[in-house]
C-alpha atoms as a PDB file:
ATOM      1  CA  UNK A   1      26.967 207.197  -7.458  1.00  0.00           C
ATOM      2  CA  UNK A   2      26.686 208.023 -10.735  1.00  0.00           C
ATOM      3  CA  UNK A   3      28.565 211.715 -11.494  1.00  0.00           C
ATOM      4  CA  UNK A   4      26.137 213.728 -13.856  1.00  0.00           C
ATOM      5  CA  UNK A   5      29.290 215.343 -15.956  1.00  0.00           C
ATOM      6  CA  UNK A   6      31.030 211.492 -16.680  1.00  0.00           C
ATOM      7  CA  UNK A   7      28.301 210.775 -17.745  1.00  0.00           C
ATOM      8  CA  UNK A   8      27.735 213.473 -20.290  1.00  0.00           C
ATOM      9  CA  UNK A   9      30.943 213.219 -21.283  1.00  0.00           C
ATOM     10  CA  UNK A  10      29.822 209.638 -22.187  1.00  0.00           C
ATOM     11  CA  UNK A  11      27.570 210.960 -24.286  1.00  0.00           C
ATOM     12  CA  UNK A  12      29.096 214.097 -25.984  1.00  0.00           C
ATOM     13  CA  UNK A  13      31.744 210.753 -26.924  1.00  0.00           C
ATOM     14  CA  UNK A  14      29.285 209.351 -28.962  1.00  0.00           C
ATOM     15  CA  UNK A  15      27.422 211.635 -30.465  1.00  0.00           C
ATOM     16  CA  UNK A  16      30.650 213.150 -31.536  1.00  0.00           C
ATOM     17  CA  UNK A  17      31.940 209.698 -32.835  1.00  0.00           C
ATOM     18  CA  UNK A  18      28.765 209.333 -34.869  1.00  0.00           C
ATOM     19  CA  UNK A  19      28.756 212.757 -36.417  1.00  0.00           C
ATOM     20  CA  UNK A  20      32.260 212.338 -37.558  1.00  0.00           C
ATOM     21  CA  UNK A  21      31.217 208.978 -39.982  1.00  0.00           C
ATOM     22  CA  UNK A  22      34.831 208.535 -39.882  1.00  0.00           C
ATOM     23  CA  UNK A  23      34.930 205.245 -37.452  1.00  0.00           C
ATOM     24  CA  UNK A  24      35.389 201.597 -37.756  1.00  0.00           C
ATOM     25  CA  UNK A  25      33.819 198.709 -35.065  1.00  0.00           C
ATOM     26  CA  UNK A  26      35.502 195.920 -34.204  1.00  0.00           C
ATOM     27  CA  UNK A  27      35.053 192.460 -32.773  1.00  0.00           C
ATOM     28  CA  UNK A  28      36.918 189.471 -32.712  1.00  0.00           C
ATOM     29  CA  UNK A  29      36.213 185.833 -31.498  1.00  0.00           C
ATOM     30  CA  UNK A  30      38.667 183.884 -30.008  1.00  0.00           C
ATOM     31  CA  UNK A  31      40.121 180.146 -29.625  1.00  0.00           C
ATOM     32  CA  UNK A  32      39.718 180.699 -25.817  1.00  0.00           C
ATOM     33  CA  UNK A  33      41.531 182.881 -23.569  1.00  0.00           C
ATOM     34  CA  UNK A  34      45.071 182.064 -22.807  1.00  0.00           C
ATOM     35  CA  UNK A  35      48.256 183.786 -23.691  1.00  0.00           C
ATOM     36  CA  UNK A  36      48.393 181.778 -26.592  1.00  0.00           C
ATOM     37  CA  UNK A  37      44.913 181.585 -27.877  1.00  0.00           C
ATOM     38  CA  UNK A  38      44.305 183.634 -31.273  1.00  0.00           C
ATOM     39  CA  UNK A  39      41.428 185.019 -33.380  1.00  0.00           C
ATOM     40  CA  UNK A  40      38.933 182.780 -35.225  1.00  0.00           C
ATOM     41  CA  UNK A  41      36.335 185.485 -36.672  1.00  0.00           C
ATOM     42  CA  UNK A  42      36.649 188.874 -37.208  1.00  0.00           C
ATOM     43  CA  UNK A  43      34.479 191.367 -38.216  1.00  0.00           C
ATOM     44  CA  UNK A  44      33.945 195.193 -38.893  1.00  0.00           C
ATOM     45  CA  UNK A  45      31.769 198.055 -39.662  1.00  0.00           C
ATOM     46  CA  UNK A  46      31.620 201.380 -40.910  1.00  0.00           C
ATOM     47  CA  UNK A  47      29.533 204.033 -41.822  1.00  0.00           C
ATOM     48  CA  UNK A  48      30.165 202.771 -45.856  1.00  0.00           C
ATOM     49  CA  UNK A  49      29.912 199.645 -44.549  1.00  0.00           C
ATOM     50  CA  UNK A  50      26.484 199.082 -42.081  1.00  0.00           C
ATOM     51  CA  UNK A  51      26.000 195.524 -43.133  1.00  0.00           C
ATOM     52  CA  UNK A  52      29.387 194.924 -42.276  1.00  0.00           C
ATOM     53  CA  UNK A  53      32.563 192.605 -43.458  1.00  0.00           C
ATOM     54  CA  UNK A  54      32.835 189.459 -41.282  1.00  0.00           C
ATOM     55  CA  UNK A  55      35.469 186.348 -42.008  1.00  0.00           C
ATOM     56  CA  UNK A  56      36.731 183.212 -40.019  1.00  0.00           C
ATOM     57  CA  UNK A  57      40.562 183.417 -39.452  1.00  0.00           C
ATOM     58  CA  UNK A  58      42.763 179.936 -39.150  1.00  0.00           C
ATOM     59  CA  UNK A  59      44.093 179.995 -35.450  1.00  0.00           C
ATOM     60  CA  UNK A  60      47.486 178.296 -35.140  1.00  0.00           C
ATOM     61  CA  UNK A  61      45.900 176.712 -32.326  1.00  0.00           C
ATOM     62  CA  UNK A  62      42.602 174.172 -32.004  1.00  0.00           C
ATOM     63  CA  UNK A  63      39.925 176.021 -30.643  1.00  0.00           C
ATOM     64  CA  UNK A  64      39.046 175.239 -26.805  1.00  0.00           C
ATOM     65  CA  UNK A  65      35.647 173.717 -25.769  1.00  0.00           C
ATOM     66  CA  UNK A  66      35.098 176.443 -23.568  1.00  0.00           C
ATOM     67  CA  UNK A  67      35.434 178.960 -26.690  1.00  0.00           C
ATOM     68  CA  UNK A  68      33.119 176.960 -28.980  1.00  0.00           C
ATOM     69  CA  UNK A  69      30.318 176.836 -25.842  1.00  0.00           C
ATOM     70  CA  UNK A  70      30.270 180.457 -26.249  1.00  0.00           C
ATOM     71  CA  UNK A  71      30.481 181.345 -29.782  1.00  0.00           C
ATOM     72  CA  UNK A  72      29.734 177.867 -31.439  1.00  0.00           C
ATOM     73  CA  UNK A  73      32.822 178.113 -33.971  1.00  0.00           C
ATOM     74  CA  UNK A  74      34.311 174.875 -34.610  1.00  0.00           C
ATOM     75  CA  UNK A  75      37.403 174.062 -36.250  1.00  0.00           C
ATOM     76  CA  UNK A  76      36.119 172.516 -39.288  1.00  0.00           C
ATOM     77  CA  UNK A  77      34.611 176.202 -39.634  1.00  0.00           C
ATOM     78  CA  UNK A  78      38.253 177.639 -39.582  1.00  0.00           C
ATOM     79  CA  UNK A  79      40.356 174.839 -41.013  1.00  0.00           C
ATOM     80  CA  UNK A  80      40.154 176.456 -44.613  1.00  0.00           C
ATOM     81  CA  UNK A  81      40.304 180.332 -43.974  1.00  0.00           C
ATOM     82  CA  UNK A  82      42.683 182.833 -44.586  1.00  0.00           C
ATOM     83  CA  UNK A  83      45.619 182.848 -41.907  1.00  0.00           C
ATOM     84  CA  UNK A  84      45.938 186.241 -39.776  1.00  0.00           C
ATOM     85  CA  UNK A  85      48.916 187.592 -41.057  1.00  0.00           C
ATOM     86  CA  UNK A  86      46.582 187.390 -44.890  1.00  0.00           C
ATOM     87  CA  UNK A  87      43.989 188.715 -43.298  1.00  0.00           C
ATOM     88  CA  UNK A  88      45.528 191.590 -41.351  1.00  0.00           C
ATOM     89  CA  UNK A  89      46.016 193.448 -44.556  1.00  0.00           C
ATOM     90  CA  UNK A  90      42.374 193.335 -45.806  1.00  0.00           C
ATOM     91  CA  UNK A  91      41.519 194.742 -42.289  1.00  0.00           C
ATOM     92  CA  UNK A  92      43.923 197.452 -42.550  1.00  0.00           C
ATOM     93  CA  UNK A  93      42.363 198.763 -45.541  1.00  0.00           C
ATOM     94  CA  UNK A  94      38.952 198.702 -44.140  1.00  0.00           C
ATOM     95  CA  UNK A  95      39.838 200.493 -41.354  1.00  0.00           C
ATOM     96  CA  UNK A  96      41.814 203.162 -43.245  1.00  0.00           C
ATOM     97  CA  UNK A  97      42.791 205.977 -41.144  1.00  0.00           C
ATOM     98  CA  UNK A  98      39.076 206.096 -39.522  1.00  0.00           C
ATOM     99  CA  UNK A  99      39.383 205.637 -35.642  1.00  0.00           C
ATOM    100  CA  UNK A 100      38.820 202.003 -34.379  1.00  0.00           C
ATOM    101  CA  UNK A 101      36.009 201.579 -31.831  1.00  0.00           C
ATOM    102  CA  UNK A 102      36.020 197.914 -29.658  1.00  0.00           C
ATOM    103  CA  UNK A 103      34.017 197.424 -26.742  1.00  0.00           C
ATOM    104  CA  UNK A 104      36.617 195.778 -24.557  1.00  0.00           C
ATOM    105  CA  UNK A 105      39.693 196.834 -26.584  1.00  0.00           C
ATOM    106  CA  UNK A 106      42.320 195.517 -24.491  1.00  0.00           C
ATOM    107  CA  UNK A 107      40.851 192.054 -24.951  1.00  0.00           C
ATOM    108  CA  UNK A 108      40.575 192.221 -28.675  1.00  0.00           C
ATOM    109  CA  UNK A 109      43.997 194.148 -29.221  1.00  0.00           C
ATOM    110  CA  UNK A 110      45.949 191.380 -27.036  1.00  0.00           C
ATOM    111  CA  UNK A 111      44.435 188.713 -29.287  1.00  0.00           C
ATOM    112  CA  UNK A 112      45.101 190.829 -32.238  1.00  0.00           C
ATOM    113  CA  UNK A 113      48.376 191.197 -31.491  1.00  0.00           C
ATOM    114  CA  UNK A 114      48.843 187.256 -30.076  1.00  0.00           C
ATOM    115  CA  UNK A 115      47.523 186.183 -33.724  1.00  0.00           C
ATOM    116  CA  UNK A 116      50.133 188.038 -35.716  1.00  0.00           C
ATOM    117  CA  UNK A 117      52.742 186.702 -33.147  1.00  0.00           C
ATOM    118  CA  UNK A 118      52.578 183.160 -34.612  1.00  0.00           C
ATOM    119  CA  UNK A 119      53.659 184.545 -37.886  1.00  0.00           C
ATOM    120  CA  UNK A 120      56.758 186.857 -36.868  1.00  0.00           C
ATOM    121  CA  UNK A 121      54.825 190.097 -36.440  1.00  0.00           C
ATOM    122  CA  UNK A 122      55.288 192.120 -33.541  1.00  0.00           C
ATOM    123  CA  UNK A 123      52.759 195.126 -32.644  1.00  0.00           C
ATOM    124  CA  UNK A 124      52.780 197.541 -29.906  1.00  0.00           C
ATOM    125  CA  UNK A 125      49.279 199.695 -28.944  1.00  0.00           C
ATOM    126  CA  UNK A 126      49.505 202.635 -26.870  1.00  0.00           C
ATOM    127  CA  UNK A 127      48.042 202.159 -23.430  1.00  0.00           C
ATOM    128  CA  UNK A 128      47.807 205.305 -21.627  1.00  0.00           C
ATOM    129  CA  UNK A 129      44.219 206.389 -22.045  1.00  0.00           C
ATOM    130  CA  UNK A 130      42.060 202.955 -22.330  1.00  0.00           C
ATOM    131  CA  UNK A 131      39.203 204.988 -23.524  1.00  0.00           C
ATOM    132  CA  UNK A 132      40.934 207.019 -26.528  1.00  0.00           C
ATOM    133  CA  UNK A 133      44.543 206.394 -27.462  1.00  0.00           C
ATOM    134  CA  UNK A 134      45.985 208.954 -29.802  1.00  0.00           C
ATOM    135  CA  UNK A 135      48.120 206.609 -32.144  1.00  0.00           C
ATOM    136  CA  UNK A 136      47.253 203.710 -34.402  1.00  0.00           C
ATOM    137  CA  UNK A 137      49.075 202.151 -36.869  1.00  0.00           C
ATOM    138  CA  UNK A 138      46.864 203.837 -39.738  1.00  0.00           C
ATOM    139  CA  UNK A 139      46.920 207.156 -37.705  1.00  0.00           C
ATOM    140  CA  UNK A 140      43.320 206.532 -36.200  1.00  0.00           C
ATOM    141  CA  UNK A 141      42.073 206.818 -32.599  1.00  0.00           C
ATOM    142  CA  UNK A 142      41.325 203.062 -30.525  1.00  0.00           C
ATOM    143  CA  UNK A 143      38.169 204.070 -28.105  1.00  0.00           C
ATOM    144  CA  UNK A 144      37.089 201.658 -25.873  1.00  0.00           C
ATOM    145  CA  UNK A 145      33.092 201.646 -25.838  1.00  0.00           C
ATOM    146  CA  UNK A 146      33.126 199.768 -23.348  1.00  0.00           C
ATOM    147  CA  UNK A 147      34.616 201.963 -20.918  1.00  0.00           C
ATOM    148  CA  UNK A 148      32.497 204.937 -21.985  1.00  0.00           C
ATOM    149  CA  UNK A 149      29.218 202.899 -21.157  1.00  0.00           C
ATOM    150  CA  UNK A 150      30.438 202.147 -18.104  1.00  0.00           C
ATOM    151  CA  UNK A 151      30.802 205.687 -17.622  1.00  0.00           C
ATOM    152  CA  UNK A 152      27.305 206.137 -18.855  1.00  0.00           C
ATOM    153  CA  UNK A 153      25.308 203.747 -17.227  1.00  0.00           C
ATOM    154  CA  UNK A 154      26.978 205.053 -13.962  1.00  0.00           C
ATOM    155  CA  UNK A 155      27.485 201.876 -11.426  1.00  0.00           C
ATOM    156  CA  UNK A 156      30.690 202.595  -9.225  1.00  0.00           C
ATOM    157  CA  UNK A 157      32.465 199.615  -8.361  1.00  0.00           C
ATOM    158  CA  UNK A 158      34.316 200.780  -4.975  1.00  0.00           C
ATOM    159  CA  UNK A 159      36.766 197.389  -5.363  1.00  0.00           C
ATOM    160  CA  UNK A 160      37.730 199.140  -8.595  1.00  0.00           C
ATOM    161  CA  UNK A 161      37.774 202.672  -7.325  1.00  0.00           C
ATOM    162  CA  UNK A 162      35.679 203.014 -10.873  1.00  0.00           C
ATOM    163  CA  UNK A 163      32.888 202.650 -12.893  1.00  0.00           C
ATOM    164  CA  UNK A 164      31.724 198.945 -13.543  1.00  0.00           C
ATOM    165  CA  UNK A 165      32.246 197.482 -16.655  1.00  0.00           C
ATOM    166  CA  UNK A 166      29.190 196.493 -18.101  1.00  0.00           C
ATOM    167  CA  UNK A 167      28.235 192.797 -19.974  1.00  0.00           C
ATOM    168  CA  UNK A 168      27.186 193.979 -24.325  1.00  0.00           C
ATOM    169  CA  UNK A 169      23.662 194.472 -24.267  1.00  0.00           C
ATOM    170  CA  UNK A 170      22.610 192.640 -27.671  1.00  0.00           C
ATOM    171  CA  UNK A 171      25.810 190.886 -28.192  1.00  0.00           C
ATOM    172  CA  UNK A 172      25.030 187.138 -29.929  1.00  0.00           C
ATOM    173  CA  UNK A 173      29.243 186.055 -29.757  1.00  0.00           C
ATOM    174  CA  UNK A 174      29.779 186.176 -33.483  1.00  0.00           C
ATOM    175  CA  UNK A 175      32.166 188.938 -34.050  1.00  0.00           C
ATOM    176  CA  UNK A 176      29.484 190.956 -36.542  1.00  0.00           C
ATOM    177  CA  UNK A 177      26.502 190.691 -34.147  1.00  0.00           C
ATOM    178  CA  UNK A 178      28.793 192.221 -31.451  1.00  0.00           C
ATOM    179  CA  UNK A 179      29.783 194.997 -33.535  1.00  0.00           C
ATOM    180  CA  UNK A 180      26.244 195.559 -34.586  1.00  0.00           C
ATOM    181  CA  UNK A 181      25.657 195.363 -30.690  1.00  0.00           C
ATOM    182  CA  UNK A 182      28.691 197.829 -30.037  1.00  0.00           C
ATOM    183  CA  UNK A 183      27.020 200.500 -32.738  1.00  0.00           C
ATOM    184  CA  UNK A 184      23.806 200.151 -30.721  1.00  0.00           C
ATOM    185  CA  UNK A 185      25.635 200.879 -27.714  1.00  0.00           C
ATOM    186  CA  UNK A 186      27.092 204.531 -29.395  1.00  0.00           C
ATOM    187  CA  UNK A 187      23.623 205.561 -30.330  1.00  0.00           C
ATOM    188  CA  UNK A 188      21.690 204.723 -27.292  1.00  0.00           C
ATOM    189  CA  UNK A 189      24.619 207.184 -25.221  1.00  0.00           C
ATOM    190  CA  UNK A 190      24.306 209.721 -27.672  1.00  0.00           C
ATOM    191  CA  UNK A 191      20.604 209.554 -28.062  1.00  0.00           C
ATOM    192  CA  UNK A 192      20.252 210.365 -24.079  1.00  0.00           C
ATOM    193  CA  UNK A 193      18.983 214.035 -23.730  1.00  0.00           C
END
């Protein structure tokens, strides 16, 4: 049931994120995921940036066997990297004030947001439109990719009274092969003619 303008909305998203060169990809990978379960790797990439700036993050927390089945990070890989609260500053600058694209945001801004917990910072993301909020802390945009290739690809899910959310085509679980996968996403919707 797949509704011919959503979908080209989809894809006037991307093409118009692309033409802009003034984004930032995300990914994180986690310790597991529980309410108290943090971020292990991180990684971004930007239009200066294709190849991409990728770094393990010490969790507060050991990192579950059902996390390390998935992305294969073990906790000897973590035990000597840079905290999240050190990190969260390096990110910040390479995100600047270009809008933040994650495919799944609300996953990877809860563990963002659990990870700075543990070290007495509090953040708050606006929630209102999952697919494009309006404020950031830097004054970007969040879009959720994820949602917009939903949209794309068109599968209603009647349960959800919306389009089904759809697995990263190309993902490999480390937090810079999923960006590179999320990027692919973008250009394959705004390719589409």
């Amino acid at each position: 049931m797949i509704q011919l303008d959503d979908q080209t909305k989809a894809q006037n998203w991307a093409k118009a994120l692309l033409n802009k060169d003034k984004w930032c990809i995300l990914d994180t990978e986690t310790t597991g995921l529980d309410n108290r379960d943090e971020i292990c790797q991180i990684s971004v990439i930007t239009p200066e940036l294709p190849q991409g700036w990728q770094t393990y993050v010490q969790p507060t927390v050991p990192i579950s066997a059902e996390a390390l089945a998935i992305h294969g990070i073990t906790n000897d890989h973590v035990k000597d990297a840079p905290t999240f609260d050190q990190v969260f500053l390096h990110l910040m600058r390479r995100i600047r004030s270009n809008d933040l694209v994650i495919y799944n945001a609300e996953f990877d801004l809860r563990f963002i947001k659990q990870s700075l917990k543990p070290h007495g910072i509090q953040l708050a993301f606006p929630t209102s439109d999952r697919r494009q909020c309006r404020i950031f802390t830097n004054g970007g945009s969040i879009h959720d990719a994820m949602l917009w290739y939903a949209q794309w690809v068109g599968e209603w899910n009647d349960y959800f009274d919306n389009y089904q959310r759809q697995k990263l085509p190309g993902g490999d679980h480390s937090a810079l092969g999923d960006c590179k996968a999320t990027l692919g996403v973008i250009r394959k919707m705004a390719a589409t003619e």
